[in-house]
Protein backbone atom coordinates (compact mmCIF):
# COMPACT_ATOMS: atom_id res chain seq x y z
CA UNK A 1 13.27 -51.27 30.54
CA UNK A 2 14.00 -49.86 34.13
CA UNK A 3 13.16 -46.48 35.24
CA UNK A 4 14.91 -45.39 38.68
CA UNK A 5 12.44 -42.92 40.79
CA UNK A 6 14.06 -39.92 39.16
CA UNK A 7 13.09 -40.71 35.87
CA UNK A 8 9.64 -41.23 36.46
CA UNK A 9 9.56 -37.74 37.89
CA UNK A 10 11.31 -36.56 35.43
CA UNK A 11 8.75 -37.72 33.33
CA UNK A 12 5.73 -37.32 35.16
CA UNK A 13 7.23 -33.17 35.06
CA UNK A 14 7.83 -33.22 31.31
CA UNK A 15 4.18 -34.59 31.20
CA UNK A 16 2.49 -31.84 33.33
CA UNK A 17 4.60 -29.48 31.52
CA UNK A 18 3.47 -30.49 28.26
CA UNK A 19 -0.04 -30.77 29.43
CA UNK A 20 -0.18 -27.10 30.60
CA UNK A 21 1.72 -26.05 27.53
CA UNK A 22 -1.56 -27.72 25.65
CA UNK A 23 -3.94 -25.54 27.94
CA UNK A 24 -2.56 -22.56 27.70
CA UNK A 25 -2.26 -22.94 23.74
CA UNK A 26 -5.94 -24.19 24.04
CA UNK A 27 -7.17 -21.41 26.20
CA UNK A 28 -5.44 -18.80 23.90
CA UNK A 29 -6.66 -19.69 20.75
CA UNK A 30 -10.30 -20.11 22.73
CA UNK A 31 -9.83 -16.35 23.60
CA UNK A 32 -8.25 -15.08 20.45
CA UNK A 33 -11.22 -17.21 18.67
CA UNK A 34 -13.57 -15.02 21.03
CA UNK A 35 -12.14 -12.16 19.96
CA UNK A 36 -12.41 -12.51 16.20
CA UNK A 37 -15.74 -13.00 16.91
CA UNK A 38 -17.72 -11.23 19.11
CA UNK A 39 -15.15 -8.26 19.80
CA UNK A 40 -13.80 -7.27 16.31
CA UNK A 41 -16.51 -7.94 14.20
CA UNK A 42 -15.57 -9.17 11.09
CA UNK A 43 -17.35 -10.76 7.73
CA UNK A 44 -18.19 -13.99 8.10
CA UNK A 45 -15.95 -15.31 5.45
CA UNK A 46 -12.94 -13.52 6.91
CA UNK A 47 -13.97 -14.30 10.73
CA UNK A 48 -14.18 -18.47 9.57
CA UNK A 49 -10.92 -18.28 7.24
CA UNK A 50 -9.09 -16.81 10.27
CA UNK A 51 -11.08 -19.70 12.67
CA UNK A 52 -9.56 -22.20 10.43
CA UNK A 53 -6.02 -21.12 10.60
CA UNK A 54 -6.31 -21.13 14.52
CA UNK A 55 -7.95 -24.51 14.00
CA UNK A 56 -5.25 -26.53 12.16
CA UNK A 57 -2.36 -24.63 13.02
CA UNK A 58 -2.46 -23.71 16.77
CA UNK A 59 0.68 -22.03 17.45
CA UNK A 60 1.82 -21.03 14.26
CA UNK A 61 -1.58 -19.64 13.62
CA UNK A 62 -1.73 -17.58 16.76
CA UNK A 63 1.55 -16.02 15.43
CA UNK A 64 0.11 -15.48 12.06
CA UNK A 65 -2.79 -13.33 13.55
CA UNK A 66 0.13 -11.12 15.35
CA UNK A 67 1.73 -10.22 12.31
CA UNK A 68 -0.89 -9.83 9.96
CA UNK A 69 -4.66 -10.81 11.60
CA UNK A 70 -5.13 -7.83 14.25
CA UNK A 71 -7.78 -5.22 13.28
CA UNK A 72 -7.10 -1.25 13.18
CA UNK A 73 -9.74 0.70 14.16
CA UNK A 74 -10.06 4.44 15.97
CA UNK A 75 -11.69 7.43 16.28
CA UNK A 76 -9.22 9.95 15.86
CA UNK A 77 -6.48 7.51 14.29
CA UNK A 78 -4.84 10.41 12.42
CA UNK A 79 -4.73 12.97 15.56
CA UNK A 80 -6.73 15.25 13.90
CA UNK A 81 -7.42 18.51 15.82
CA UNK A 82 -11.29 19.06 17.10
CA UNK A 83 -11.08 22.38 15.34
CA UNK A 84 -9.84 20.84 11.72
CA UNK A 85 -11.96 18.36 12.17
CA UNK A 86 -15.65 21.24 12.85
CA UNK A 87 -13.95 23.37 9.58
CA UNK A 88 -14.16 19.46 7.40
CA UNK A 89 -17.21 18.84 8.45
CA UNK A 90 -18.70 22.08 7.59
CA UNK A 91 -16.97 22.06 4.29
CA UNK A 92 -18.69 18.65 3.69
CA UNK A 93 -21.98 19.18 4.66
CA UNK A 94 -22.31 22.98 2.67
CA UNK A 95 -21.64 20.25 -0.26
CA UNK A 96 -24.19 17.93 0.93
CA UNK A 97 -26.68 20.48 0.81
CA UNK A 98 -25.88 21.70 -2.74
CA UNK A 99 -25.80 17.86 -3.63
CA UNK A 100 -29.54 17.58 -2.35
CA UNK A 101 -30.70 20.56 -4.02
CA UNK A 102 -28.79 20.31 -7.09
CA UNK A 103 -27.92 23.53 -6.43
CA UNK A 104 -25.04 25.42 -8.71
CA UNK A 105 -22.70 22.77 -10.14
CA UNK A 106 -23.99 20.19 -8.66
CA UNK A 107 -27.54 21.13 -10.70
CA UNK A 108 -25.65 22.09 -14.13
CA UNK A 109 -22.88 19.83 -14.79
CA UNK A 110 -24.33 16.43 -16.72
CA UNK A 111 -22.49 13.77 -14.69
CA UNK A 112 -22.39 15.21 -11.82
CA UNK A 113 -26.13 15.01 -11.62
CA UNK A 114 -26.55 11.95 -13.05
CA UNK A 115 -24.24 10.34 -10.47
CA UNK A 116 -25.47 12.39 -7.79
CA UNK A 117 -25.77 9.30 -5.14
CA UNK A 118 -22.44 8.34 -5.83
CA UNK A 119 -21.11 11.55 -5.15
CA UNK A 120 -23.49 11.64 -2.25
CA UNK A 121 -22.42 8.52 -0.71
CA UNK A 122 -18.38 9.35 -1.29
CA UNK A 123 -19.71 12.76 0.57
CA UNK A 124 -20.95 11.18 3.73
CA UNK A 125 -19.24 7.77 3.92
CA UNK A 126 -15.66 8.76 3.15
CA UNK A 127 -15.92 12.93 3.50
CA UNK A 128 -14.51 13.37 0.13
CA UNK A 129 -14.82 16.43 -0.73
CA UNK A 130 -15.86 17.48 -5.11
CA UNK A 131 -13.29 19.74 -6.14
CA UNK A 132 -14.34 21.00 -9.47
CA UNK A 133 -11.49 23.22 -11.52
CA UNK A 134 -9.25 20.84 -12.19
CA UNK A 135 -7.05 19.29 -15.37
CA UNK A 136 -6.21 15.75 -15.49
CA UNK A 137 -4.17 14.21 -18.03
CA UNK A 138 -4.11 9.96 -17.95
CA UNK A 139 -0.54 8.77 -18.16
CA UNK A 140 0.17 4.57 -19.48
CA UNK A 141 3.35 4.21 -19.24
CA UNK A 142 6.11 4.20 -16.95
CA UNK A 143 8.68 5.83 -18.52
CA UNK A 144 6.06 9.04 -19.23
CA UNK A 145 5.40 8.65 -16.26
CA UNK A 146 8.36 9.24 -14.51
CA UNK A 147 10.47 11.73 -17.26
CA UNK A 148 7.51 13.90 -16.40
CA UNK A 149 7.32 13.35 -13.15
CA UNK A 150 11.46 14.19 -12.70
CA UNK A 151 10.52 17.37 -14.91
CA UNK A 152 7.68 18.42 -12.55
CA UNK A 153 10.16 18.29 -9.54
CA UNK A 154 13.41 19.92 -11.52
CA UNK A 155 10.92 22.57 -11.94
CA UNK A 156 9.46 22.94 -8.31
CA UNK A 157 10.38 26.46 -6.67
CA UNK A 158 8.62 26.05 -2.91
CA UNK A 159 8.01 22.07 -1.72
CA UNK A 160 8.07 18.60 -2.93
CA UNK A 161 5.72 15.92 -1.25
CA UNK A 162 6.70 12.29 -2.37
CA UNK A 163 4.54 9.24 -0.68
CA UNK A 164 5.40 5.78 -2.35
CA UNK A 165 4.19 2.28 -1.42
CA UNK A 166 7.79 0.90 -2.68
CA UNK A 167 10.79 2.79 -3.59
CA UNK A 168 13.33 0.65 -4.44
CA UNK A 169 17.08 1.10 -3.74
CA UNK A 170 18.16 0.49 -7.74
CA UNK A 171 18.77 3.29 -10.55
CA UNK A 172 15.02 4.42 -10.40
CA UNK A 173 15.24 4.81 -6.66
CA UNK A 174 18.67 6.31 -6.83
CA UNK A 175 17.95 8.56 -9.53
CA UNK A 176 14.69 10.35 -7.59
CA UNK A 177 16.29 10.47 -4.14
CA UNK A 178 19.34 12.07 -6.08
CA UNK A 179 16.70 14.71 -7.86
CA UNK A 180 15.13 15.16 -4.41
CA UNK A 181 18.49 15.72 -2.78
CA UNK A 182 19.63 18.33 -5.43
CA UNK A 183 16.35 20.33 -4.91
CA UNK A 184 16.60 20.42 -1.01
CA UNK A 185 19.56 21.50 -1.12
CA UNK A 186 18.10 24.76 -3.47
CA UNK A 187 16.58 25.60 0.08
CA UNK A 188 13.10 23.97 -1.06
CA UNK A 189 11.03 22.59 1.20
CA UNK A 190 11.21 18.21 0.44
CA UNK A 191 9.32 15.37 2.66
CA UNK A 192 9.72 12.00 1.82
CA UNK A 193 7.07 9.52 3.18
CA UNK A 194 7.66 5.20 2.02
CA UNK A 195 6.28 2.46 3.93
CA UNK A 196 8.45 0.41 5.99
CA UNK A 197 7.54 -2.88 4.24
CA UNK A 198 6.92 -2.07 0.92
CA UNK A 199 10.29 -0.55 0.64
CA UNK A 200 12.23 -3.01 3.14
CA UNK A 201 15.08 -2.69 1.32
CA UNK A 202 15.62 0.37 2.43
CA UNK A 203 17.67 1.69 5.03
CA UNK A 204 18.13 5.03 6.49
CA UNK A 205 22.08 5.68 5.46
CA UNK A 206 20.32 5.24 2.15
CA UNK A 207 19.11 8.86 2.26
CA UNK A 208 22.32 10.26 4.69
CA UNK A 209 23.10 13.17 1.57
CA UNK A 210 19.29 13.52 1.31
CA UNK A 211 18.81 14.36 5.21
CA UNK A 212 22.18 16.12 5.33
CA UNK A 213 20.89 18.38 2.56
CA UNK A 214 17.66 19.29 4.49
CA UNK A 215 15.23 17.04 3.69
CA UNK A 216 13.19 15.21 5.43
CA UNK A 217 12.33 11.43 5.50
CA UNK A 218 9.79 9.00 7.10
CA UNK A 219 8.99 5.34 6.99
CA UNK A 220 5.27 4.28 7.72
CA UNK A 221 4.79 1.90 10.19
CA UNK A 222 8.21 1.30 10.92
CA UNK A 223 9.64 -1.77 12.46
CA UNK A 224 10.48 -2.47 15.95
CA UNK A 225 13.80 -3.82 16.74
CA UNK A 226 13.42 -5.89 13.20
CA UNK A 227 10.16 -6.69 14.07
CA UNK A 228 6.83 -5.96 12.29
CA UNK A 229 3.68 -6.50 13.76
CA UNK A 230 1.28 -4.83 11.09
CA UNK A 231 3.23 -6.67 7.96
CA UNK A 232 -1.05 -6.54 6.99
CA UNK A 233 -1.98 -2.69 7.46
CA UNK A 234 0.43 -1.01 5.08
CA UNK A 235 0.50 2.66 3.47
CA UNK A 236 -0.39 1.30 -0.25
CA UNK A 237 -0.88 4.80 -1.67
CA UNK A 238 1.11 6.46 -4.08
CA UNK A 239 1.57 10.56 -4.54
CA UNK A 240 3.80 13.42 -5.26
CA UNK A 241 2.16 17.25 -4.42
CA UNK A 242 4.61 19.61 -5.97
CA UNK A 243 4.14 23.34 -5.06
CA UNK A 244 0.00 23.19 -4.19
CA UNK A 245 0.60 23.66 -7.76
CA UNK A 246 0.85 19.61 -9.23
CA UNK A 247 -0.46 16.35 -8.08
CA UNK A 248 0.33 12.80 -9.43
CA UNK A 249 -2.01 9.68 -7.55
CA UNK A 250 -2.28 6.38 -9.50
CA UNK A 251 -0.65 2.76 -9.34
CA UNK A 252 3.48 3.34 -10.50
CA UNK A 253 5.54 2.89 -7.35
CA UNK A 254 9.36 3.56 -7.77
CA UNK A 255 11.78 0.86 -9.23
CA UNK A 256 13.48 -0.11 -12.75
CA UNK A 257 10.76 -2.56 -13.11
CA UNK A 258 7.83 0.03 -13.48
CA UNK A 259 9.76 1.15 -16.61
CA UNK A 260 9.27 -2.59 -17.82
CA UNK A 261 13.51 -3.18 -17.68
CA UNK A 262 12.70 -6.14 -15.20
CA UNK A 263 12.89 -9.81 -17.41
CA UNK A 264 10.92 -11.31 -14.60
CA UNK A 265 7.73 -9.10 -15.46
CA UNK A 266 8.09 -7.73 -19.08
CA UNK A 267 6.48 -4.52 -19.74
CA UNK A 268 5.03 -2.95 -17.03
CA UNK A 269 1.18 -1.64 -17.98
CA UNK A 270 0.15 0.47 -15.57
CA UNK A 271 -1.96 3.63 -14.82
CA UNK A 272 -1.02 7.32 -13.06
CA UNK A 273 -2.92 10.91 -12.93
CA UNK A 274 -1.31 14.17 -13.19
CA UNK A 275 -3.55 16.60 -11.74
CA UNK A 276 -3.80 20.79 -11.64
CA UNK A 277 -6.21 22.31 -9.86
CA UNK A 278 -8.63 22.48 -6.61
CA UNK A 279 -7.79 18.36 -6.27
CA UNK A 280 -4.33 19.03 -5.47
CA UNK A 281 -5.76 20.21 -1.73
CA UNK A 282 -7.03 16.98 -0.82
CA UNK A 283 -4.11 15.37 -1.84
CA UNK A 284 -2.34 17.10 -0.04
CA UNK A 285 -4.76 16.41 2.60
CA UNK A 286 -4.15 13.55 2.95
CA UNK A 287 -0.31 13.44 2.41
CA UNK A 288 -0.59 15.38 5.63
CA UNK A 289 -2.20 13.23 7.44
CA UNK A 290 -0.20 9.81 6.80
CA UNK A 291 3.10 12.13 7.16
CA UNK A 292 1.92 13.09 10.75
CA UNK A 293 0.71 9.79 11.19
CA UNK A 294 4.49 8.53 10.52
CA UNK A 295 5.73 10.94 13.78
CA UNK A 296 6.03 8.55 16.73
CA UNK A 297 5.27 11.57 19.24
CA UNK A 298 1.99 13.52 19.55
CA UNK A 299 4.29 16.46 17.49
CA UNK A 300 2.80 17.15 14.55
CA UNK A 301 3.30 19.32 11.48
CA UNK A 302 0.48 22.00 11.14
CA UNK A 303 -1.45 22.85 8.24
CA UNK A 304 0.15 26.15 7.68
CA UNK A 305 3.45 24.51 7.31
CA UNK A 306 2.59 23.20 4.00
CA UNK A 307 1.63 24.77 0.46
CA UNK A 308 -1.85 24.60 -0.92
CA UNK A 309 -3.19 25.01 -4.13
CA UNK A 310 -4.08 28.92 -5.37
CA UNK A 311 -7.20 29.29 -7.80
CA UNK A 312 -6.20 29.55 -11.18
CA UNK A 313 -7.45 26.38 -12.96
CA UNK A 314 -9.98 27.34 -15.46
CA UNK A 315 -10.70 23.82 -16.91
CA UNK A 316 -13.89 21.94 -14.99
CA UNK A 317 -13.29 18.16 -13.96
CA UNK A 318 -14.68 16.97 -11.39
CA UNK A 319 -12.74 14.98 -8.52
CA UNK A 320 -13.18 13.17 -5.74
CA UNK A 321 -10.06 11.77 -3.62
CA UNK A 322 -11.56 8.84 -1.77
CA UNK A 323 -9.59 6.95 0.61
CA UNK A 324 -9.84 3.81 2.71
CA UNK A 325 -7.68 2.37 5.46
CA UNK A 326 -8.06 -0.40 7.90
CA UNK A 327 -8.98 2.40 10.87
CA UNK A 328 -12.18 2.80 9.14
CA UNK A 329 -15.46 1.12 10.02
CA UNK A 330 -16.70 1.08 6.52
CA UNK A 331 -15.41 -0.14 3.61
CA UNK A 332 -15.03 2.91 1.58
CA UNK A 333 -13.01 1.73 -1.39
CA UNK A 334 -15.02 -0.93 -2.51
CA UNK A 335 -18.57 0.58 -1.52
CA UNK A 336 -17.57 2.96 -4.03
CA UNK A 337 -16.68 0.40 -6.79
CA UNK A 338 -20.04 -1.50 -5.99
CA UNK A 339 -21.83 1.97 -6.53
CA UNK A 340 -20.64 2.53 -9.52
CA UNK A 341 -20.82 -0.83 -10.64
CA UNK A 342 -24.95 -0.81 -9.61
CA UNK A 343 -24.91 2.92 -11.93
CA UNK A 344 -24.04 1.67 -15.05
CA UNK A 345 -26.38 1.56 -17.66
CA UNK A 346 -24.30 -0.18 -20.48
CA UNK A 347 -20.77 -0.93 -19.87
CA UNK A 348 -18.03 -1.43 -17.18
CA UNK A 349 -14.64 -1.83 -17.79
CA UNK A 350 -11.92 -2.96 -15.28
CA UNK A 351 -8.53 -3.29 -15.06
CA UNK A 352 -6.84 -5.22 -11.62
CA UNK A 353 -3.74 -7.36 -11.32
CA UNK A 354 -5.71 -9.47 -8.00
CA UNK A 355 -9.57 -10.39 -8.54
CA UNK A 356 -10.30 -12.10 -5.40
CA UNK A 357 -13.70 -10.05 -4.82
CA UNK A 358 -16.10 -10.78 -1.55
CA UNK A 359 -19.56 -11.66 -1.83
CA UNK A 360 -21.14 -8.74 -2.36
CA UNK A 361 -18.70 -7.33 -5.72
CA UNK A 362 -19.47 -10.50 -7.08
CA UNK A 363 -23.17 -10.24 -6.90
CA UNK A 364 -23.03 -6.82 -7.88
CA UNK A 365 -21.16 -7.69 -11.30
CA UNK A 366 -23.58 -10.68 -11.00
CA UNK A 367 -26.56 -8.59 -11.39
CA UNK A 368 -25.20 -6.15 -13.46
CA UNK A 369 -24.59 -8.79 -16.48
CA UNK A 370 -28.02 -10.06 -15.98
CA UNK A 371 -29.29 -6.68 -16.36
CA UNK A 372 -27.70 -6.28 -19.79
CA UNK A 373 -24.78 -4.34 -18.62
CA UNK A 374 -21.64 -5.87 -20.52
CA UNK A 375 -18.58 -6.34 -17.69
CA UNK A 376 -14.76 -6.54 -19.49
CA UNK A 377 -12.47 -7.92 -17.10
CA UNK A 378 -8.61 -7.51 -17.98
CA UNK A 379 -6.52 -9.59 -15.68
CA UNK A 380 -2.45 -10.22 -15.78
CA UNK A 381 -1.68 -13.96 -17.11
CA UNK A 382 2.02 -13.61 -15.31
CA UNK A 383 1.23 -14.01 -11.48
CA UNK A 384 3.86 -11.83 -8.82
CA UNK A 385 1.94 -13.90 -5.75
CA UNK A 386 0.69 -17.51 -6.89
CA UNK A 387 -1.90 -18.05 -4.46
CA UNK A 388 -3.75 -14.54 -5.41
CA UNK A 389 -3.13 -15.60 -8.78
CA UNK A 390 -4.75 -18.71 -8.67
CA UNK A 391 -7.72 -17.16 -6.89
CA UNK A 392 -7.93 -14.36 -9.75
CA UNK A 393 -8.51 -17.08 -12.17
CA UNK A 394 -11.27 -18.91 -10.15
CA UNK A 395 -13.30 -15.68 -9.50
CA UNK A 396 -12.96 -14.41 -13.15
CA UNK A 397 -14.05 -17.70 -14.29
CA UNK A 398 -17.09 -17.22 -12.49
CA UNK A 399 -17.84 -13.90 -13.86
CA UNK A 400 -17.19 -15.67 -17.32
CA UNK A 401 -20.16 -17.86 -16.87
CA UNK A 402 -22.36 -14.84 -16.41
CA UNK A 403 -21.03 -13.35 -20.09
CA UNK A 404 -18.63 -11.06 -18.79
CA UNK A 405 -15.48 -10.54 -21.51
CA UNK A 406 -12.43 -11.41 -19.81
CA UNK A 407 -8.94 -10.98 -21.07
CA UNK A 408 -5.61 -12.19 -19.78
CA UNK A 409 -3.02 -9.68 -20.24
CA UNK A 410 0.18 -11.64 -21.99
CA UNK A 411 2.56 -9.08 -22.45
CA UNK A 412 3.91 -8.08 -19.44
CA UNK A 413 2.46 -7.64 -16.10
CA UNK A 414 -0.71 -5.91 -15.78
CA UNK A 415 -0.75 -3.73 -12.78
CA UNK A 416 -3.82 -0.77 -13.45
CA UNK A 417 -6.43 -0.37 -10.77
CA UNK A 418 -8.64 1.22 -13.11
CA UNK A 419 -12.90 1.00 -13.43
CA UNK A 420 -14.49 2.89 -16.09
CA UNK A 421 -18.55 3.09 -16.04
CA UNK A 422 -20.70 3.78 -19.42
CA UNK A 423 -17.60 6.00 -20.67
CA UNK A 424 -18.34 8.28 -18.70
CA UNK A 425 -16.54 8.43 -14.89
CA UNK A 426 -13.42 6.89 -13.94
CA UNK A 427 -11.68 5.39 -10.88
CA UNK A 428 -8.03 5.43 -11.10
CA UNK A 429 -5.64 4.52 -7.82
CA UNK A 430 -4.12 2.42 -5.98
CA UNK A 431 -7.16 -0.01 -5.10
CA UNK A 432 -6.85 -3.96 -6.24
CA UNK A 433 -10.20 -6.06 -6.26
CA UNK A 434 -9.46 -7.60 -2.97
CA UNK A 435 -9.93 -7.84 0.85
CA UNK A 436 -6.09 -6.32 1.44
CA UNK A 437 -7.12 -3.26 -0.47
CA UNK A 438 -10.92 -3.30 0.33
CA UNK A 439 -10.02 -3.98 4.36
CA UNK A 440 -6.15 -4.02 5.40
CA UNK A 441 -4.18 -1.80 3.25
CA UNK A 442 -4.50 2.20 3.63
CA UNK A 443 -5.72 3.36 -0.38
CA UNK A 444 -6.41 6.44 -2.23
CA UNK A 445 -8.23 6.46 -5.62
CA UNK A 446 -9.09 9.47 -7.56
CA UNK A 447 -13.13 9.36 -8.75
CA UNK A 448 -12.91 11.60 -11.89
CA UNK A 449 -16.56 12.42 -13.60
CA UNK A 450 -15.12 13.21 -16.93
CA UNK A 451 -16.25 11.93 -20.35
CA UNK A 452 -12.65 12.55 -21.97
CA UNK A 453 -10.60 11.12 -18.86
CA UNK A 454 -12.48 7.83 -19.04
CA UNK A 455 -12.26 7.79 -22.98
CA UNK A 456 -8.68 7.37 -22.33
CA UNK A 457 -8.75 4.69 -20.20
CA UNK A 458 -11.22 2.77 -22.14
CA UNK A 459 -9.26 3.35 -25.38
CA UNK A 460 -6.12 2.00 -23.40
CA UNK A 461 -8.06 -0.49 -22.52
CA UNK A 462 -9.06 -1.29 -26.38
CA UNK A 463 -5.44 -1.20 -27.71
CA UNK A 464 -4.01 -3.66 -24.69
CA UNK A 465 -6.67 -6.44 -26.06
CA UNK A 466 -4.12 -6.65 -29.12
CA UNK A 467 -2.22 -8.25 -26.27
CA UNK A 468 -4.91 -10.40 -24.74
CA UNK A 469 -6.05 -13.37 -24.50
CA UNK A 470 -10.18 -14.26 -24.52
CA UNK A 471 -10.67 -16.58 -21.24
CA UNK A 472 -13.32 -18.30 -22.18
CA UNK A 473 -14.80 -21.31 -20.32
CA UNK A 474 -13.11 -24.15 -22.49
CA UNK A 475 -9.99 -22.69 -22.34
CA UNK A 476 -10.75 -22.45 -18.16
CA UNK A 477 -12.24 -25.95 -17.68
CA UNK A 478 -9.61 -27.76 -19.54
CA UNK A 479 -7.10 -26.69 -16.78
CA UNK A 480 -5.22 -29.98 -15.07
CA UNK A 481 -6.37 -31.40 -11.97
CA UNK A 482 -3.24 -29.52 -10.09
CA UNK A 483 -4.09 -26.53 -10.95
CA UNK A 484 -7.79 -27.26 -10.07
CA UNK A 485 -6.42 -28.12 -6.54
CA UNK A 486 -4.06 -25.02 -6.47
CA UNK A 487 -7.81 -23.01 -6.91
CA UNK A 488 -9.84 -24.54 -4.17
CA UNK A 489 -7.36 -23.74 -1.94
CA UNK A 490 -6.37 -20.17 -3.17
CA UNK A 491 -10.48 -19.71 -2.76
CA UNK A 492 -10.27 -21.11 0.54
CA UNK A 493 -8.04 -18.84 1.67
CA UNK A 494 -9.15 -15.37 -0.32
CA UNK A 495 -10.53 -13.69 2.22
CA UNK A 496 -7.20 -13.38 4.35
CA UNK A 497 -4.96 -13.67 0.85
């Protein structure tokens, strides 16, 4: 084979070319590899699953970390005035006092001392506030869920706040944007918050009668020219504040398949909150602060241009709204679930679709079940992501071998992010057993100390294992080899899943 003089420079160039390409792949993966570790600061099971995507896939993998590997963190990441900000923190720490010297309610009420250092820790960790007047009914089911929900709104005579994870464009979808657009057009006051990848489907001509009618509509974390670079860090929380007066907060986002219509899924088991009272202000709260969060200018919608709640609530629940977003330093969500976990005295019951726990839930359910404390476990057996499926199963597996009871959900998709300690207080929200909800996504759970609340969800809990199956450990080691395979890497991957 001849080669005239050009073509040996032509290949010599392609050489260099490729050569430099190398280096500058090598020297940005070095530096991105730098960063994940010494600048950003992850866990160490996050920081090495993230080391071995760079590792084996070099290019693709430094595009991977731009869509969904780049951390979130600020000090005023909501643009929080100084002066809001002084008037929280004196609200919080008046509370923090009363906490210490169990002091008025915080000195009478049963569970609220008993579970003072959880309240404690949600005081100072998270600032969530213990509102204390409240009503809270526990709703199952989707279609409850929503005829009331539609009510609640026909009935609203000031403003409607509506924040969904995913509102899809189908009847569902259709049917509240329509309800929306009827009462904006009464002259009430109607914001609509979605996130921008939860709800891609969406487009804005989709709500041209609601906007034309007055009301007002924002995507989270919109896309840029079709692109989105935090496809990781979405808005997963789910709320409607109607008048200061009602408050809804659970795990129902909007679509025909929350009613259980969709074949694909089956029924649709699921948990929401309707609140009245004192909790409907920091629900609000924090409605407020995602909607001005949504604003791509520094113009934001003041306090005063909202309704809060008015006293009037005689009933006495206790509430805390604790939230947890990937701006935050700690880990509020699951530090919460861990407490709680480490309180109980004789039983824990949860309720997650995704059980891919770190380190530190496991060993806290670990020690828990050695210290007599029986863990039930209720898991879907009907997976909407495989890999997080597959990684459910390992982890629950492993709880198994400790004597937790765990139950696969087999008639429909399981979807509650509920934990219930000793009966007696309840976390219902938005908040999977992951590291997307513990770390990435932004969350909101409602903490209720209230013996009847969490009666409800444990008797829900009782009447779904008519639709359960036990997972025991024969049943989990006489899985085939593929599926074994499917595991170890689903486990591999978890921490990034």
């Amino acid at each position: 084979m001849n080669l005239t003089t050009g073509g040996v420079k032509r290949m010599i160039a392609l050489e260099s070319i490729v050569t430099i390409a190398g280096f500058v792949l090598f020297a940005l993966n070095l530096i991105l590899a730098a960063t994940i570790i010494f600048v950003e600061k992850r866990d160490i099971g996050t920081t090495w699953a993230w080391l071995f995507v760079l590792m084996f896939l070099p290019l693709i993998g430094f595009l991977i970390y731009l869509f969904f590997g780049r951390s979130m963190q600020s000090d005023n990441f909501y643009r929080v005035l100084d002066e809001e900000r002084a008037a929280h923190s004196a609200r919080i720490a008046i509370q923090q006092d009363l906490v210490a010297r169990k002091a008025g309610v915080f000195g009478t009420h049963p569970l609220l001392k008993k579970y003072s250092q959880l309240l404690k820790m949600n005081l100072t960790s998270t600032n969530a506030l213990v509102s204390f007047e409240n009503a809270a009914s526990v709703i199952h089911d989707g279609e409850q869920k929503f005829q009331r929900l539609m009510q609640d709104i026909s009935d609203a005579k000031k403003e409607i706040n509506v924040q969904y994870y995913i509102l899809q464009n189908d009847a569902l979808g259709t049917a509240l944007v329509d309800k929306l657009t009827e009462k904006a057009n009464e002259g009430i006051k109607v914001r609509l918050l979605y996130d921008a990848v939860g709800s891609r489907g969406l487009a804005r001509y989709d709500f041209s009668r609601f906007t034309a009618s007055g009301g007002e509509v924002k995507s989270f974390f919109p896309s840029t020219l079709g692109i989105n670079f935090r496809v990781n860090n979405r808005n997963h929380r789910k709320l409607c504040i109607i008048d200061g007066a009602i408050g809804y907060v659970g795990g129902f986002n909007v679509g025909t398949e929350y009613l259980g219509t969709d074949p694909k899924f089956g029924y649709w088991r699921d948990v929401h909150l309707r609140f009245e009272g004192e909790v409907i202000d920091q629900l609000l709260e924090r409605f407020l602060l995602d909607w001005n969060r949504s604003v791509p200018t520094k113009v934001i919608e003041s306090r005063s241009a909202f309704e809060w709640h008015s006293p009037g609530t005689r009933s006495l629940t206790p509430v805390q709204i604790v939230t947890s977003g990937p701006n935050s330093s700690t880990e509020h969500s699951k530090n919460m679930l861990i407490k709680m976990i480490s309180a109980a005295k004789s039983s824990i019951y949860i309720q997650s679709p995704y059980f891919i726990p770190d380190a530190s839930f496991l060993d806290a359910c670990r020690i828990a079940l050695l210290s007599g404390v029986e863990i039930n476990l209720m898991i879907p057996n009907k997976p909407d992501h495989i890999f997080v499926y597959w990684a459910t199963f390992a982890n629950a597996a492993e709880l198994v071998r400790y004597g937790a009871n765990v139950y696969t959900y087999e008639s429909g998709f399981l979807h509650a992010k509920t934990l219930v300690v000793d009966e007696e207080v309840a976390s219902i929200g938005t908040v999977n057993i992951d590291a997307r909800s513990f770390r990435l996504n932004f969350e909101i759970s409602a903490l209720v100390y209230d013996a009847e609340v969490a009666r409800s969800v444990t008797e829900a809990f009782r009447k779904d294992l008519a639709d359960c199956e036990l997972l025991t450990l024969e049943r989990y080691e006489s899985r085939p080899h593929w599926i074994r395979f499917k595991e170890s890497i689903a486990r591999l991957l978890s921490p990034i899943l």
